[in-house]
Protein backbone atom coordinates (compact mmCIF):
# COMPACT_ATOMS: atom_id res chain seq x y z
CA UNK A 1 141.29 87.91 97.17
CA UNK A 2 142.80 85.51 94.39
CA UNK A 3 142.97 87.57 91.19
CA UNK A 4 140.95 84.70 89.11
CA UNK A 5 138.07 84.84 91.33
CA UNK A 6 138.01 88.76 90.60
CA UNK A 7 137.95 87.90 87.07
CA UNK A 8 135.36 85.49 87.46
CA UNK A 9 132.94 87.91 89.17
CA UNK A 10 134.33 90.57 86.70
CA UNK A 11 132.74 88.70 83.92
CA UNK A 12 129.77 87.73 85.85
CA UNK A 13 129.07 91.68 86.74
CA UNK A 14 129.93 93.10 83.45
CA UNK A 15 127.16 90.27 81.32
CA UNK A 16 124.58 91.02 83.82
CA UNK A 17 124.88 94.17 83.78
CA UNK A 18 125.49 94.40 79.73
CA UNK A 19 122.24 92.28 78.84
CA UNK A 20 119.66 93.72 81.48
CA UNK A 21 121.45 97.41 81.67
CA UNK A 22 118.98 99.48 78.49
CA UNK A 23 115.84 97.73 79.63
CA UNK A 24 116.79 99.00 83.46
CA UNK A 25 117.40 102.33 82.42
CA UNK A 26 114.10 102.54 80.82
CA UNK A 27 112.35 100.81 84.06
CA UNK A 28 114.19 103.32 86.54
CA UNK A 29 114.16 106.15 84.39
CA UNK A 30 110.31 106.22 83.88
CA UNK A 31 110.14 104.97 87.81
CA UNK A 32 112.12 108.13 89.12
CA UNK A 33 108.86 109.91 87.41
CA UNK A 34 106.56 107.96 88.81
CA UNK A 35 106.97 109.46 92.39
CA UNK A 36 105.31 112.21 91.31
CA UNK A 37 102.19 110.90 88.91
CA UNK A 38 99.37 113.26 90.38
CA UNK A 39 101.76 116.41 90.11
CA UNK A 40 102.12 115.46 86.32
CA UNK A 41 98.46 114.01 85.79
CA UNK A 42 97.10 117.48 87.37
CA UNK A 43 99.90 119.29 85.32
CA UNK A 44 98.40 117.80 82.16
CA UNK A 45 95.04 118.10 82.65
CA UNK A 46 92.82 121.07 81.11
CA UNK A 47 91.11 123.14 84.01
CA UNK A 48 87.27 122.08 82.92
CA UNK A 49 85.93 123.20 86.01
CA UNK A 50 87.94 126.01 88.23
CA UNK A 51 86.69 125.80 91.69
CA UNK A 52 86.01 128.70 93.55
CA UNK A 53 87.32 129.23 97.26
CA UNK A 54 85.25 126.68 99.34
CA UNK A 55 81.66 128.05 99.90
CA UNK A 56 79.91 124.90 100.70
CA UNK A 57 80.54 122.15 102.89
CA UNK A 58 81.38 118.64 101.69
CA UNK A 59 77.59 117.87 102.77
CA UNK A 60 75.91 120.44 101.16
CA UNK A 61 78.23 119.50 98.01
CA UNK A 62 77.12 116.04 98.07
CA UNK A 63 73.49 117.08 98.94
CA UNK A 64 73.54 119.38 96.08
CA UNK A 65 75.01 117.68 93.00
CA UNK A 66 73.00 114.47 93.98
CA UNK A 67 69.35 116.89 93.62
CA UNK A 68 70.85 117.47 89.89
CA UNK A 69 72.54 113.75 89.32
CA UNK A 70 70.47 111.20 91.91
CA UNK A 71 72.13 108.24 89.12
CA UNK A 72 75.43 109.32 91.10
CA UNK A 73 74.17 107.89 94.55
CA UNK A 74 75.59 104.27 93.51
CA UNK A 75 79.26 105.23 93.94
CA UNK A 76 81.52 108.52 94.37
CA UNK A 77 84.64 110.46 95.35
CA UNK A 78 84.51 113.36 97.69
CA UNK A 79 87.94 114.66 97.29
CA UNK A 80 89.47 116.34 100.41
CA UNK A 81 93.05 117.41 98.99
CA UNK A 82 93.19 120.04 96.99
CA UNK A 83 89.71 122.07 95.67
CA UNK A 84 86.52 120.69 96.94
CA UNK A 85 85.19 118.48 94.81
CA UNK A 86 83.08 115.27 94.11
CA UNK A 87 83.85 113.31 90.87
CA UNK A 88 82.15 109.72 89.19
CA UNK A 89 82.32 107.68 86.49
CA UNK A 90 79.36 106.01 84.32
CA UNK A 91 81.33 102.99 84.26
CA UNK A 92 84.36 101.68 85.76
CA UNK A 93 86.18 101.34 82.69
CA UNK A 94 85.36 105.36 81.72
CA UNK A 95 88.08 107.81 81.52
CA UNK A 96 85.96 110.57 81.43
CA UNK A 97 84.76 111.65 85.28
CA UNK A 98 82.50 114.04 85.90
CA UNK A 99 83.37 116.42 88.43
CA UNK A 100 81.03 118.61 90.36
CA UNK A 101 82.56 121.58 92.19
CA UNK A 102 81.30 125.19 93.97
CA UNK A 103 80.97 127.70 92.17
CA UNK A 104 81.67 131.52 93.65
CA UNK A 105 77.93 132.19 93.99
CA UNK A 106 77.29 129.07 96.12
CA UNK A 107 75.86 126.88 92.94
CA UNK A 108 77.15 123.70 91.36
CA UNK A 109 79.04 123.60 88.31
CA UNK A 110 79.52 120.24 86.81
CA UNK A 111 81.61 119.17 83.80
CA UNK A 112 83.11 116.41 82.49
CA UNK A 113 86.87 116.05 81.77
CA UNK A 114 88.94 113.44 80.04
CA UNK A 115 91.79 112.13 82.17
CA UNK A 116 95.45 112.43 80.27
CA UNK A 117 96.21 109.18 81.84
CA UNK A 118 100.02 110.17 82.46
CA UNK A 119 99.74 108.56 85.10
CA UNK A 120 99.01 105.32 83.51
CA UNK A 121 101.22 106.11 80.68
CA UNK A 122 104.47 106.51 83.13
CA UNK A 123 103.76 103.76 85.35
CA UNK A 124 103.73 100.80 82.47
CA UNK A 125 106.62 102.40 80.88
CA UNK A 126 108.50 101.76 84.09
CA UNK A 127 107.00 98.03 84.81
CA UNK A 128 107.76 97.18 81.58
CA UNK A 129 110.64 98.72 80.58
CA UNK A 130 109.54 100.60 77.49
CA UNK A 131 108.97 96.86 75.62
CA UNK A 132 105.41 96.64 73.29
CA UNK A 133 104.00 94.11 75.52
CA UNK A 134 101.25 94.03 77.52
CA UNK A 135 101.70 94.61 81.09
CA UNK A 136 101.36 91.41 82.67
CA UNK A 137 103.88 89.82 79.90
CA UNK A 138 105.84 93.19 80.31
CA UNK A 139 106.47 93.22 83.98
CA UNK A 140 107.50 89.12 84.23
CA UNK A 141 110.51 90.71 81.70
CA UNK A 142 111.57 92.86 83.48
CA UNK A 143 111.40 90.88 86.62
CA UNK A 144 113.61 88.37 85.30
CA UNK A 145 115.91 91.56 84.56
CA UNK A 146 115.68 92.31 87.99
CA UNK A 147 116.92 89.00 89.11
CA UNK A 148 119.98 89.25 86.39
CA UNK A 149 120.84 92.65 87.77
CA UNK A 150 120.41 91.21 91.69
CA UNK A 151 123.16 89.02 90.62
CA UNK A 152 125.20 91.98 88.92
CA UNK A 153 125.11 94.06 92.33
CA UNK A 154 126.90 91.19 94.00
CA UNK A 155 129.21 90.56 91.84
CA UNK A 156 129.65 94.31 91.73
CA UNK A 157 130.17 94.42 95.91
CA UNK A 158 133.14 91.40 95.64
CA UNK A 159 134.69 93.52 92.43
CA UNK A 160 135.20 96.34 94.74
CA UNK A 161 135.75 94.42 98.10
CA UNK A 162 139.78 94.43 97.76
CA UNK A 163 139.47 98.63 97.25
CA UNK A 164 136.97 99.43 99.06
CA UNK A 165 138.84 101.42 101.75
CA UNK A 166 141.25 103.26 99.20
CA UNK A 167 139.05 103.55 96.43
CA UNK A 168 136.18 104.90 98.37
CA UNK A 169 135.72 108.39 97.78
CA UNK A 170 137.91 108.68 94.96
CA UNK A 171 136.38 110.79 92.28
CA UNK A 172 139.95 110.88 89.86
CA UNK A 173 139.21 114.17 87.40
CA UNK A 174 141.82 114.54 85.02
CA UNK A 175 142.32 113.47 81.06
CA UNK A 176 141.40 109.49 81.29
CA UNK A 177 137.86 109.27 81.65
CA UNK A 178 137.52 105.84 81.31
CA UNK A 179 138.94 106.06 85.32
CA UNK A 180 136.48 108.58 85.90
CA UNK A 181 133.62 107.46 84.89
CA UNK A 182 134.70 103.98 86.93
CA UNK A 183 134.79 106.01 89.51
CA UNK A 184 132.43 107.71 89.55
CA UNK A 185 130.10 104.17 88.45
CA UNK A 186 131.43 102.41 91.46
CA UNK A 187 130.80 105.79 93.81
CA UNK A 188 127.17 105.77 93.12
CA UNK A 189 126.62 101.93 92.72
CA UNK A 190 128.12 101.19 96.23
CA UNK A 191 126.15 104.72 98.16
CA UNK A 192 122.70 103.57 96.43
CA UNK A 193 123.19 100.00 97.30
CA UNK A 194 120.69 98.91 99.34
CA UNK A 195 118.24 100.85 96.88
CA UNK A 196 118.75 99.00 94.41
CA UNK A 197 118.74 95.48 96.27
CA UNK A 198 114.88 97.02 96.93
CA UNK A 199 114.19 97.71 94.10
CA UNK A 200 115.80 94.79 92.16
CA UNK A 201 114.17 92.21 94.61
CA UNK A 202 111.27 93.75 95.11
CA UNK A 203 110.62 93.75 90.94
CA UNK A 204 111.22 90.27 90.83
CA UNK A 205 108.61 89.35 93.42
CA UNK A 206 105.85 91.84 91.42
CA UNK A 207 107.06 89.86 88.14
CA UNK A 208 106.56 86.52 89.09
CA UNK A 209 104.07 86.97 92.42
CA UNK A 210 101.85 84.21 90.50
CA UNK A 211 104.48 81.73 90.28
CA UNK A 212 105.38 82.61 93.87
CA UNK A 213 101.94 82.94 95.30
CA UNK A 214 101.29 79.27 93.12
CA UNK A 215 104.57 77.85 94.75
CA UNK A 216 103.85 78.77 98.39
CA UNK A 217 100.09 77.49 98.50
CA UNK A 218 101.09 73.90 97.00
CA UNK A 219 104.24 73.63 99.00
CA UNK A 220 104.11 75.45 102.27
CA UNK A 221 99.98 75.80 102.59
CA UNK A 222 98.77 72.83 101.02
CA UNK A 223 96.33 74.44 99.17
CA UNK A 224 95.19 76.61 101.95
CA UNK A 225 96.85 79.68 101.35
CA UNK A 226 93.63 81.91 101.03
CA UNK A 227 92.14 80.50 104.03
CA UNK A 228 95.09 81.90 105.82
CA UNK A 229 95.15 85.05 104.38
CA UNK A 230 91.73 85.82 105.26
CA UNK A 231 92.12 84.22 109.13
CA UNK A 232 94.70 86.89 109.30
CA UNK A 233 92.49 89.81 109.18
CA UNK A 234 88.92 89.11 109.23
CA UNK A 235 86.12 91.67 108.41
CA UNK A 236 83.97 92.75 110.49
CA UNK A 237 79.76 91.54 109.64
CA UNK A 238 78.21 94.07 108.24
CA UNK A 239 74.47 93.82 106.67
CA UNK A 240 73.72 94.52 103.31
CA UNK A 241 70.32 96.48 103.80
CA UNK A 242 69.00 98.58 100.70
CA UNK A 243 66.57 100.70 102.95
CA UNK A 244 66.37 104.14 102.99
CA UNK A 245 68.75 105.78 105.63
CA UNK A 246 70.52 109.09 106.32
CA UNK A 247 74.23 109.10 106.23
CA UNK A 248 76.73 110.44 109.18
CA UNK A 249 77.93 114.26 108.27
CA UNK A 250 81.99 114.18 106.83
CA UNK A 251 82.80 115.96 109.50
CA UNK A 252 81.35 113.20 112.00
CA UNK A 253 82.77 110.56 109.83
CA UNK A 254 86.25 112.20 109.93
CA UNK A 255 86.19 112.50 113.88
CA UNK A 256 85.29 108.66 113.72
CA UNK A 257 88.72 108.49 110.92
CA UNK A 258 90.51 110.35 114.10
CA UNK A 259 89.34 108.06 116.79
CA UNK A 260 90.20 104.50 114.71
CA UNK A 261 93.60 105.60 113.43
CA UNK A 262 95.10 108.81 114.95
CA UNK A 263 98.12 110.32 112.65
CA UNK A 264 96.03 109.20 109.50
CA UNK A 265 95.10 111.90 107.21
CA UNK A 266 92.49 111.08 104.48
CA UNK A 267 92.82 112.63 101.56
CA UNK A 268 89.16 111.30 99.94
CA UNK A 269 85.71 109.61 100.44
CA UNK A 270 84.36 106.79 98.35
CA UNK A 271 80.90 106.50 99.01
CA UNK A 272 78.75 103.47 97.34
CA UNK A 273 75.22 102.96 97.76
CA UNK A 274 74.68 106.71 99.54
CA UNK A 275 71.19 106.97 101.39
CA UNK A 276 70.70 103.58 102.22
CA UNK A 277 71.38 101.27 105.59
CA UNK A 278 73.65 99.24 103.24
CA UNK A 279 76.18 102.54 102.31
CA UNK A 280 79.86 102.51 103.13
CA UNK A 281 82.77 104.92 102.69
CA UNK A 282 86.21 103.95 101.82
CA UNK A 283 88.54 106.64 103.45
CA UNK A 284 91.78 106.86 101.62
CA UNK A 285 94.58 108.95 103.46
CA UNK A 286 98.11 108.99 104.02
CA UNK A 287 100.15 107.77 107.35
CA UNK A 288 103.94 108.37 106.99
CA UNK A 289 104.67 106.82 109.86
CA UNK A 290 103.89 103.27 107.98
CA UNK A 291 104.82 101.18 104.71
CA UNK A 292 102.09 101.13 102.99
CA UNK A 293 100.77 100.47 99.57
CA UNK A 294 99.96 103.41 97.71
CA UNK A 295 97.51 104.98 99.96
CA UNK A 296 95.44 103.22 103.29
CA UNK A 297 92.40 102.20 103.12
CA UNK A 298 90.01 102.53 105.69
CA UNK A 299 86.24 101.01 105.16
CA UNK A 300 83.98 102.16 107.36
CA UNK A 301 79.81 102.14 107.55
CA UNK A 302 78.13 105.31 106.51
CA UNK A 303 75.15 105.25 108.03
CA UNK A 304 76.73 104.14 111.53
CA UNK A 305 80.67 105.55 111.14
CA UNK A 306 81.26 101.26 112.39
CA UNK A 307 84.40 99.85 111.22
CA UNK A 308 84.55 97.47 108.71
CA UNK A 309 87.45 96.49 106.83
CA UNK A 310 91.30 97.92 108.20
CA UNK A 311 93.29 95.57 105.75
CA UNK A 312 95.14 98.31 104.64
CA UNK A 313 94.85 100.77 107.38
CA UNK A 314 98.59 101.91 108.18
CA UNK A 315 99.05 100.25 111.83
CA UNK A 316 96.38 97.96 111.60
CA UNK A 317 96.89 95.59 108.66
CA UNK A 318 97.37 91.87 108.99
CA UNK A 319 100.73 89.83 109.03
CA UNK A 320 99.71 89.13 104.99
CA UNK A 321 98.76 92.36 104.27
CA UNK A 322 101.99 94.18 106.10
CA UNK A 323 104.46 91.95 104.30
CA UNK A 324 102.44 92.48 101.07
CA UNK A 325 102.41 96.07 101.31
CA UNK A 326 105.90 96.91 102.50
CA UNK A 327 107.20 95.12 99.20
CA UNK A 328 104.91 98.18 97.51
CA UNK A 329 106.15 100.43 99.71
CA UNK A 330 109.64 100.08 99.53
CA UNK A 331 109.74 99.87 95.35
CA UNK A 332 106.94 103.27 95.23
CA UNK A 333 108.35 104.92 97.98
CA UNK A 334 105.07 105.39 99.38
CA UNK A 335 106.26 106.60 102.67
CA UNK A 336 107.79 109.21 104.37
CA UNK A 337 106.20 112.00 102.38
CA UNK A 338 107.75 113.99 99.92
CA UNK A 339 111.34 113.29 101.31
CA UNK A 340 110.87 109.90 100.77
CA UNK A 341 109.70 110.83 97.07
CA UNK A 342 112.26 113.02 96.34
CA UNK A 343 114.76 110.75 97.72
CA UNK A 344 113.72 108.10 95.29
CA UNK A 345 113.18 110.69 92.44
CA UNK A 346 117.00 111.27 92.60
CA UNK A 347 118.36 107.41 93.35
CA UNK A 348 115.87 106.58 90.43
CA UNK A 349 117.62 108.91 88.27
CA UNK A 350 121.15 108.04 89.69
CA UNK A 351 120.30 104.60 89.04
CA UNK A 352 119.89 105.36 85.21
CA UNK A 353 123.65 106.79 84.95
CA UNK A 354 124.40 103.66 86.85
CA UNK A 355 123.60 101.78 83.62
CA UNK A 356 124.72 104.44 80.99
CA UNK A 357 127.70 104.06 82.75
CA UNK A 358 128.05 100.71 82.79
CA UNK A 359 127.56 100.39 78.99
CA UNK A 360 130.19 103.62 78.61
CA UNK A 361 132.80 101.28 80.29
CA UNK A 362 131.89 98.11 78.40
CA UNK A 363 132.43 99.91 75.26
CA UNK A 364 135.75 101.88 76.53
CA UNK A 365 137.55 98.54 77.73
CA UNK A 366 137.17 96.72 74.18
CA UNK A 367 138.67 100.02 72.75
CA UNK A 368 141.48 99.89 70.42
CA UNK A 369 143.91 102.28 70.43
CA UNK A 370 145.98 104.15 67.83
CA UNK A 371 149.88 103.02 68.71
CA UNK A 372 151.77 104.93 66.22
CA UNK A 373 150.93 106.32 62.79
CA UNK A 374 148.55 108.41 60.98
CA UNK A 375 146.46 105.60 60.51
CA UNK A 376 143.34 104.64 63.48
CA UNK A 377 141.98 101.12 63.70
CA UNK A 378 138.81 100.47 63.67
CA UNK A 379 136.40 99.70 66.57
CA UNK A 380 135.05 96.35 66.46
CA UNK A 381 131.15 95.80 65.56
CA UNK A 382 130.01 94.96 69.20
CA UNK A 383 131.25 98.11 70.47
CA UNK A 384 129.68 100.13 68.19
CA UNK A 385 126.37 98.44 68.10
CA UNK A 386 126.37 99.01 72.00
CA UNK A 387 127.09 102.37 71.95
CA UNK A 388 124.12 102.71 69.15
CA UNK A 389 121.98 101.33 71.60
CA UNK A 390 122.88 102.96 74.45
CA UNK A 391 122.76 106.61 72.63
CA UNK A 392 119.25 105.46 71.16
CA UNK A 393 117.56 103.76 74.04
CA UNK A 394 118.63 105.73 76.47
CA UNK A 395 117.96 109.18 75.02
CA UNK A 396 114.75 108.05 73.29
CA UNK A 397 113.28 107.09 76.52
CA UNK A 398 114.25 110.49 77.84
CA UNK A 399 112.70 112.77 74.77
CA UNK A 400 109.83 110.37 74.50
CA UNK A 401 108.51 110.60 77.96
CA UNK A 402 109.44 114.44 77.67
CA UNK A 403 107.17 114.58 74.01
CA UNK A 404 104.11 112.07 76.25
CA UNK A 405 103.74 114.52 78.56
CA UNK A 406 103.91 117.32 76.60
CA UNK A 407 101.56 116.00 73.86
CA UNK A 408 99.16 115.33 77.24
CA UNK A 409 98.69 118.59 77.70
CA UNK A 410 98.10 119.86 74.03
CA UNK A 411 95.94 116.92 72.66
CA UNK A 412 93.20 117.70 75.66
CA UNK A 413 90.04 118.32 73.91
CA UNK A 414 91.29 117.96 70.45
CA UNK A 415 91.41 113.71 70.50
CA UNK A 416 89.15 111.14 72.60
CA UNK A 417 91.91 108.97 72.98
CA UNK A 418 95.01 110.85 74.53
CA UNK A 419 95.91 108.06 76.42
CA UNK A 420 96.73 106.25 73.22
CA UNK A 421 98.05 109.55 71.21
CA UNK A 422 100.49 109.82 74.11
CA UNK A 423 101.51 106.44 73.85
CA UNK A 424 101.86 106.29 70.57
CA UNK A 425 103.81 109.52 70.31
CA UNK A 426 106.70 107.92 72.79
CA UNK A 427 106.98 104.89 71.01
CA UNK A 428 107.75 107.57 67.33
CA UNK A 429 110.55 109.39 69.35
CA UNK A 430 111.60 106.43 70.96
CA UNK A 431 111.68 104.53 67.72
CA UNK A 432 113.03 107.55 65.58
CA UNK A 433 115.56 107.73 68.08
CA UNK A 434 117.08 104.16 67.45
CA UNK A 435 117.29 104.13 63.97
CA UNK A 436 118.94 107.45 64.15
CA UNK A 437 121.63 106.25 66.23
CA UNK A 438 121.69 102.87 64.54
CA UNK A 439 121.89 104.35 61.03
CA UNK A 440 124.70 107.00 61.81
CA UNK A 441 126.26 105.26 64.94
CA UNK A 442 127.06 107.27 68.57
CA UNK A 443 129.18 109.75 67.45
CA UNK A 444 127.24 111.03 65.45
CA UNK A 445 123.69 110.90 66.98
CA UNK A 446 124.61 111.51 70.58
CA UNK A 447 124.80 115.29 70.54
CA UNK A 448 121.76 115.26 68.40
CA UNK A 449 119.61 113.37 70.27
CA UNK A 450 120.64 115.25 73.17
CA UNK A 451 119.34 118.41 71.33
CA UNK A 452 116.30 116.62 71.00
CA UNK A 453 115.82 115.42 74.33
CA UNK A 454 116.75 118.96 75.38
CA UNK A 455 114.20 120.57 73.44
CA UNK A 456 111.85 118.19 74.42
CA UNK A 457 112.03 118.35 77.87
CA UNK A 458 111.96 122.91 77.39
CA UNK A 459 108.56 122.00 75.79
CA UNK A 460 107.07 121.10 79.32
CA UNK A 461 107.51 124.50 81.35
CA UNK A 462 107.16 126.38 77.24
CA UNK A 463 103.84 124.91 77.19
CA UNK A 464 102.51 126.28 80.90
CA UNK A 465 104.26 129.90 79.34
CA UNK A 466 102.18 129.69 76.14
CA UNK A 467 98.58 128.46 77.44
CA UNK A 468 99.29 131.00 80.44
CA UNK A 469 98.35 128.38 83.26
CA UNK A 470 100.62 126.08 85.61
CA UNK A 471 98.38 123.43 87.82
CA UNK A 472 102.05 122.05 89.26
CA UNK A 473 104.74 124.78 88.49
CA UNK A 474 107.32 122.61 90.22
CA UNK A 475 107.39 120.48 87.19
CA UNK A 476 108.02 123.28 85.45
CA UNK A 477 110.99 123.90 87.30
CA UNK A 478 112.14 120.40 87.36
CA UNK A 479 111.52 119.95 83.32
CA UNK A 480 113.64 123.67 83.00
CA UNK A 481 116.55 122.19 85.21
CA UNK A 482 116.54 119.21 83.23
CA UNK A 483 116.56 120.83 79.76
CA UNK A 484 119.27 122.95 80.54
CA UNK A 485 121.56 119.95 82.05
CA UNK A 486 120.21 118.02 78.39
CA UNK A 487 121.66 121.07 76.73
CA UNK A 488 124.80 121.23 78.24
CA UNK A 489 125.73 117.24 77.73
CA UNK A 490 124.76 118.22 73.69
CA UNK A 491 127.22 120.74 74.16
CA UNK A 492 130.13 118.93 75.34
CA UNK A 493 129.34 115.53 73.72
CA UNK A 494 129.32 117.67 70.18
CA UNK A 495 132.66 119.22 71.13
CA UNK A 496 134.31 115.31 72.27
CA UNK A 497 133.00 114.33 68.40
CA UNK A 498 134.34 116.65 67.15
CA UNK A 499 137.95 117.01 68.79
CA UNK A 500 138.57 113.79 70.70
CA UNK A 501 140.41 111.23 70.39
CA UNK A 502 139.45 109.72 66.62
CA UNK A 503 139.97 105.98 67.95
CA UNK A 504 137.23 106.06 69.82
CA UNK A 505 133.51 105.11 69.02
CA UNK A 506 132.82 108.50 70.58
CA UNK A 507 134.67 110.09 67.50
CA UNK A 508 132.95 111.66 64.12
CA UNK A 509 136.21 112.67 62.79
CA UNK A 510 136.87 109.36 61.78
CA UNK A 511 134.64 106.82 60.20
CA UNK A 512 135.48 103.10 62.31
CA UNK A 513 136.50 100.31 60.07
CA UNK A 514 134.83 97.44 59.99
CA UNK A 515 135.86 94.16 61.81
């Protein structure tokens, strides 16, 4: 390959990378956590009600809290994973469910609990990249990211082309790190690949899907595009009568779950309108046999167990809905189990280094060296603003979303809003976090910040120890692991400011002129 055209796609790789890299890390930082929202929303919530070992069925549950709360008829949750349970809302827009579960004696205990909303928290972090905008606005950003950084893996794949053979597996340790890291950049960008084509694509088409969705109706549909959508998965007729009428049993309306999709395991009942003719029950379960989107949905009739909606049933879904939901299933990972999600949780977090990286290299190839003399030039402004901004964003987002969930867990109980709290206590580190590195440049606030991400992160499995309960106590483990690794890069990113080489932006023994 001509040399100038590797230049050419050199420069095209290293500004699409440079200009979209920080507000990826962010997106696939906070995404790698986002495989495992309920484990952190059930971490972070207080235990208001402790269910006892299962001494009621789910129909004498639902028979029993609805003697005490017959309001709660209109619409709730039986909740088949985990401790039997049956939770509602007063409105749709309440964070506060009530939750009725068993007590040991055979009674009904029912409390109300206010959600952490980690999950919330987590997931617009990652769909909009840590910026202060709403979502909607938020998520069309970082779409148009995506695109830039679909153009950056590219340009990445023809960069490597001419190598590719001898250049591999090569992982050269030894004194230049600048070859190392490239290395070990180029080792992880080319393995995770096709996961990031996924991702990056799929982001695009969940920032713009309006634009999209506009485009196609005018000019492939003519205006018909919801006609079409509908035509390709009609509901089944199903009558809307208010009457008075006794609902199926679970246990019959699971067999009828079994019968309609074998290999589908539901994981909750939504009933709305309970006792009368008109009643249905959304079964939400899990098939990882399928893409799907989030969970499937299954709609079925209460009263008569008759099917009436399998839009989002894994196996059964429409030619709109399948393509629809495999673009959500692919980005989530919402198939395949926990492999799947651990698989993701790891290629999410490799994907951060893949920018860090990235920037590291940037900032290493406009380095000026000392040739001779006592005397080291200085770094130009560029280089050290990046590397400002890489320290800041990158370890900000890390202790901030260590502090959110953290805070979570303590503010339950002691604020009505923790949703906001926790926001607003991410934003503080993250913020804090910038100006440190901004104010005192890399060197200096890299091993720092690390400390603080460190600690941080400790504060997650410190604050199971200390209020002596663990709902999840693999995210204890995970947030240990993670602290100690934080703890380690402080370590040895103290020790390189210290005694490295002092022409580098890296260096606190020597304060960069200038240019």
């Amino acid at each position: 390959m001509r040399s100038d055209i590797i230049r050419t796609y050199k420069a095209v790789h290293t500004w699409t990378g440079i200009t979209t890299g920080l507000l990826l890390f962010v997106a696939f930082y906070a995404g790698a956590l986002t495989m495992f929202k309920a484990p952190l929303l059930r971490w972070a919530e207080p235990a208001v009600l402790a269910p006892a070992p299962a001494v009621l069925s789910g129909d004498q549950l639902i028979a029993r809290t609805l003697a005490q709360r017959p309001e709660t008829a209109k619409e709730f949750t039986l909740h088949l994973e985990g401790p039997l349970r049956l939770s509602w809302q007063k409105t749709r827009r309440d964070d506060s469910p009530f939750i009725a579960a068993p007590d040991a004696d055979g009674s009904i205990a029912i409390g109300q609990t206010r959600s952490a909303g980690l999950d919330w928290l987590v997931d617009v972090i990652h769909r909009t990249g840590g910026l202060p905008l709403d979502v909607e606005t938020g998520t069309m950003v970082t779409g148009l990211a995506a695109g830039l950084y679909t153009v950056a893996l590219v340009s990445g794949l023809i960069i490597l082309l001419p190598s590719l053979i001898k250049d591999l597996f090569a992982l050269r340790l030894g004194h230049n790190l600048k070859r190392l890291w490239l290395d070990a950049h180029n080792l992880v960008g080319l393995f995770s690949l096709p996961f990031h084509l996924v991702m990056a694509l799929s982001a695009v088409v969940f920032g713009w899907h309006d634009l999209l969705y506009d485009s196609l109706n005018e000019a492939v549909y003519k205006g018909q595009m919801r006609t079409v959508m509908r035509a390709s998965n009609p509901p089944a007729p199903f009558a809307g009568d208010k009457s008075t009428a006794v609902p199926l049993g679970v246990d019959v309306l699971l067999a009828h779950v079994a019968v309609v999709a074998p290999g589908f395991r539901p994981t909750s009942l939504q009933y709305r309108d309970f006792g009368t003719k008109a009643a249905t029950v959304r079964v939400s379960g899990e098939d990882p046999r399928y893409l799907v989107r989030g969970h499937g949905f299954l709609l079925l009739g209460a009263v008569s167990g008759s099917v009436i909606g399998t839009e989002y049933l894994p196996g059964q879904q429409g030619v709109w809905a399948s393509v629809v939901s495999s673009f959500f299933a692919l980005h989530f990972g919402s198939f395949g189990g926990d492999t799947v999600r651990w698989g993701y949780f790891a290629l999410g977090l490799a994907g951060a280094f893949l920018f860090y990286s990235g920037n590291l290299l940037w900032i290493e190839s406009r380095r000026r060296r000392q040739r001779g003399g006592d005397e080291c030039p200085g770094q130009s402004r560029s280089s050290r603003t990046m590397a400002a901004l890489t320290v800041g964003i990158c370890l900000g987002c890390v202790a901030g979303l260590s502090a959110a969930i953290v805070a979570a867990r303590w503010l339950q109980g002691v604020f009505i809003d923790v949703n906001g709290w926790s926001r607003g206590i991410y934003y503080i580190i993250f913020v804090l976090a910038l100006f440190i590195a901004l104010r005192h440049g890399a060197a200096r606030a890299a091993a720092p910040l690390l400390g603080l991400a460190a600690l941080c992160t400790a504060a997650i499995p410190l604050s199971s120890l200390l209020l002596w309960r663990s709902a999840v106590p693999g995210i204890d483990v995970v947030a240990a692991c993670g602290a100690v690794v934080l703890a380690v890069l402080a370590r040895k990113t103290a020790a390189r400011a210290a005694h490295g080489p002092a022409d580098s932006v890296w260096s606190a023994a020597h304060n960069a002129k200038k240019v």
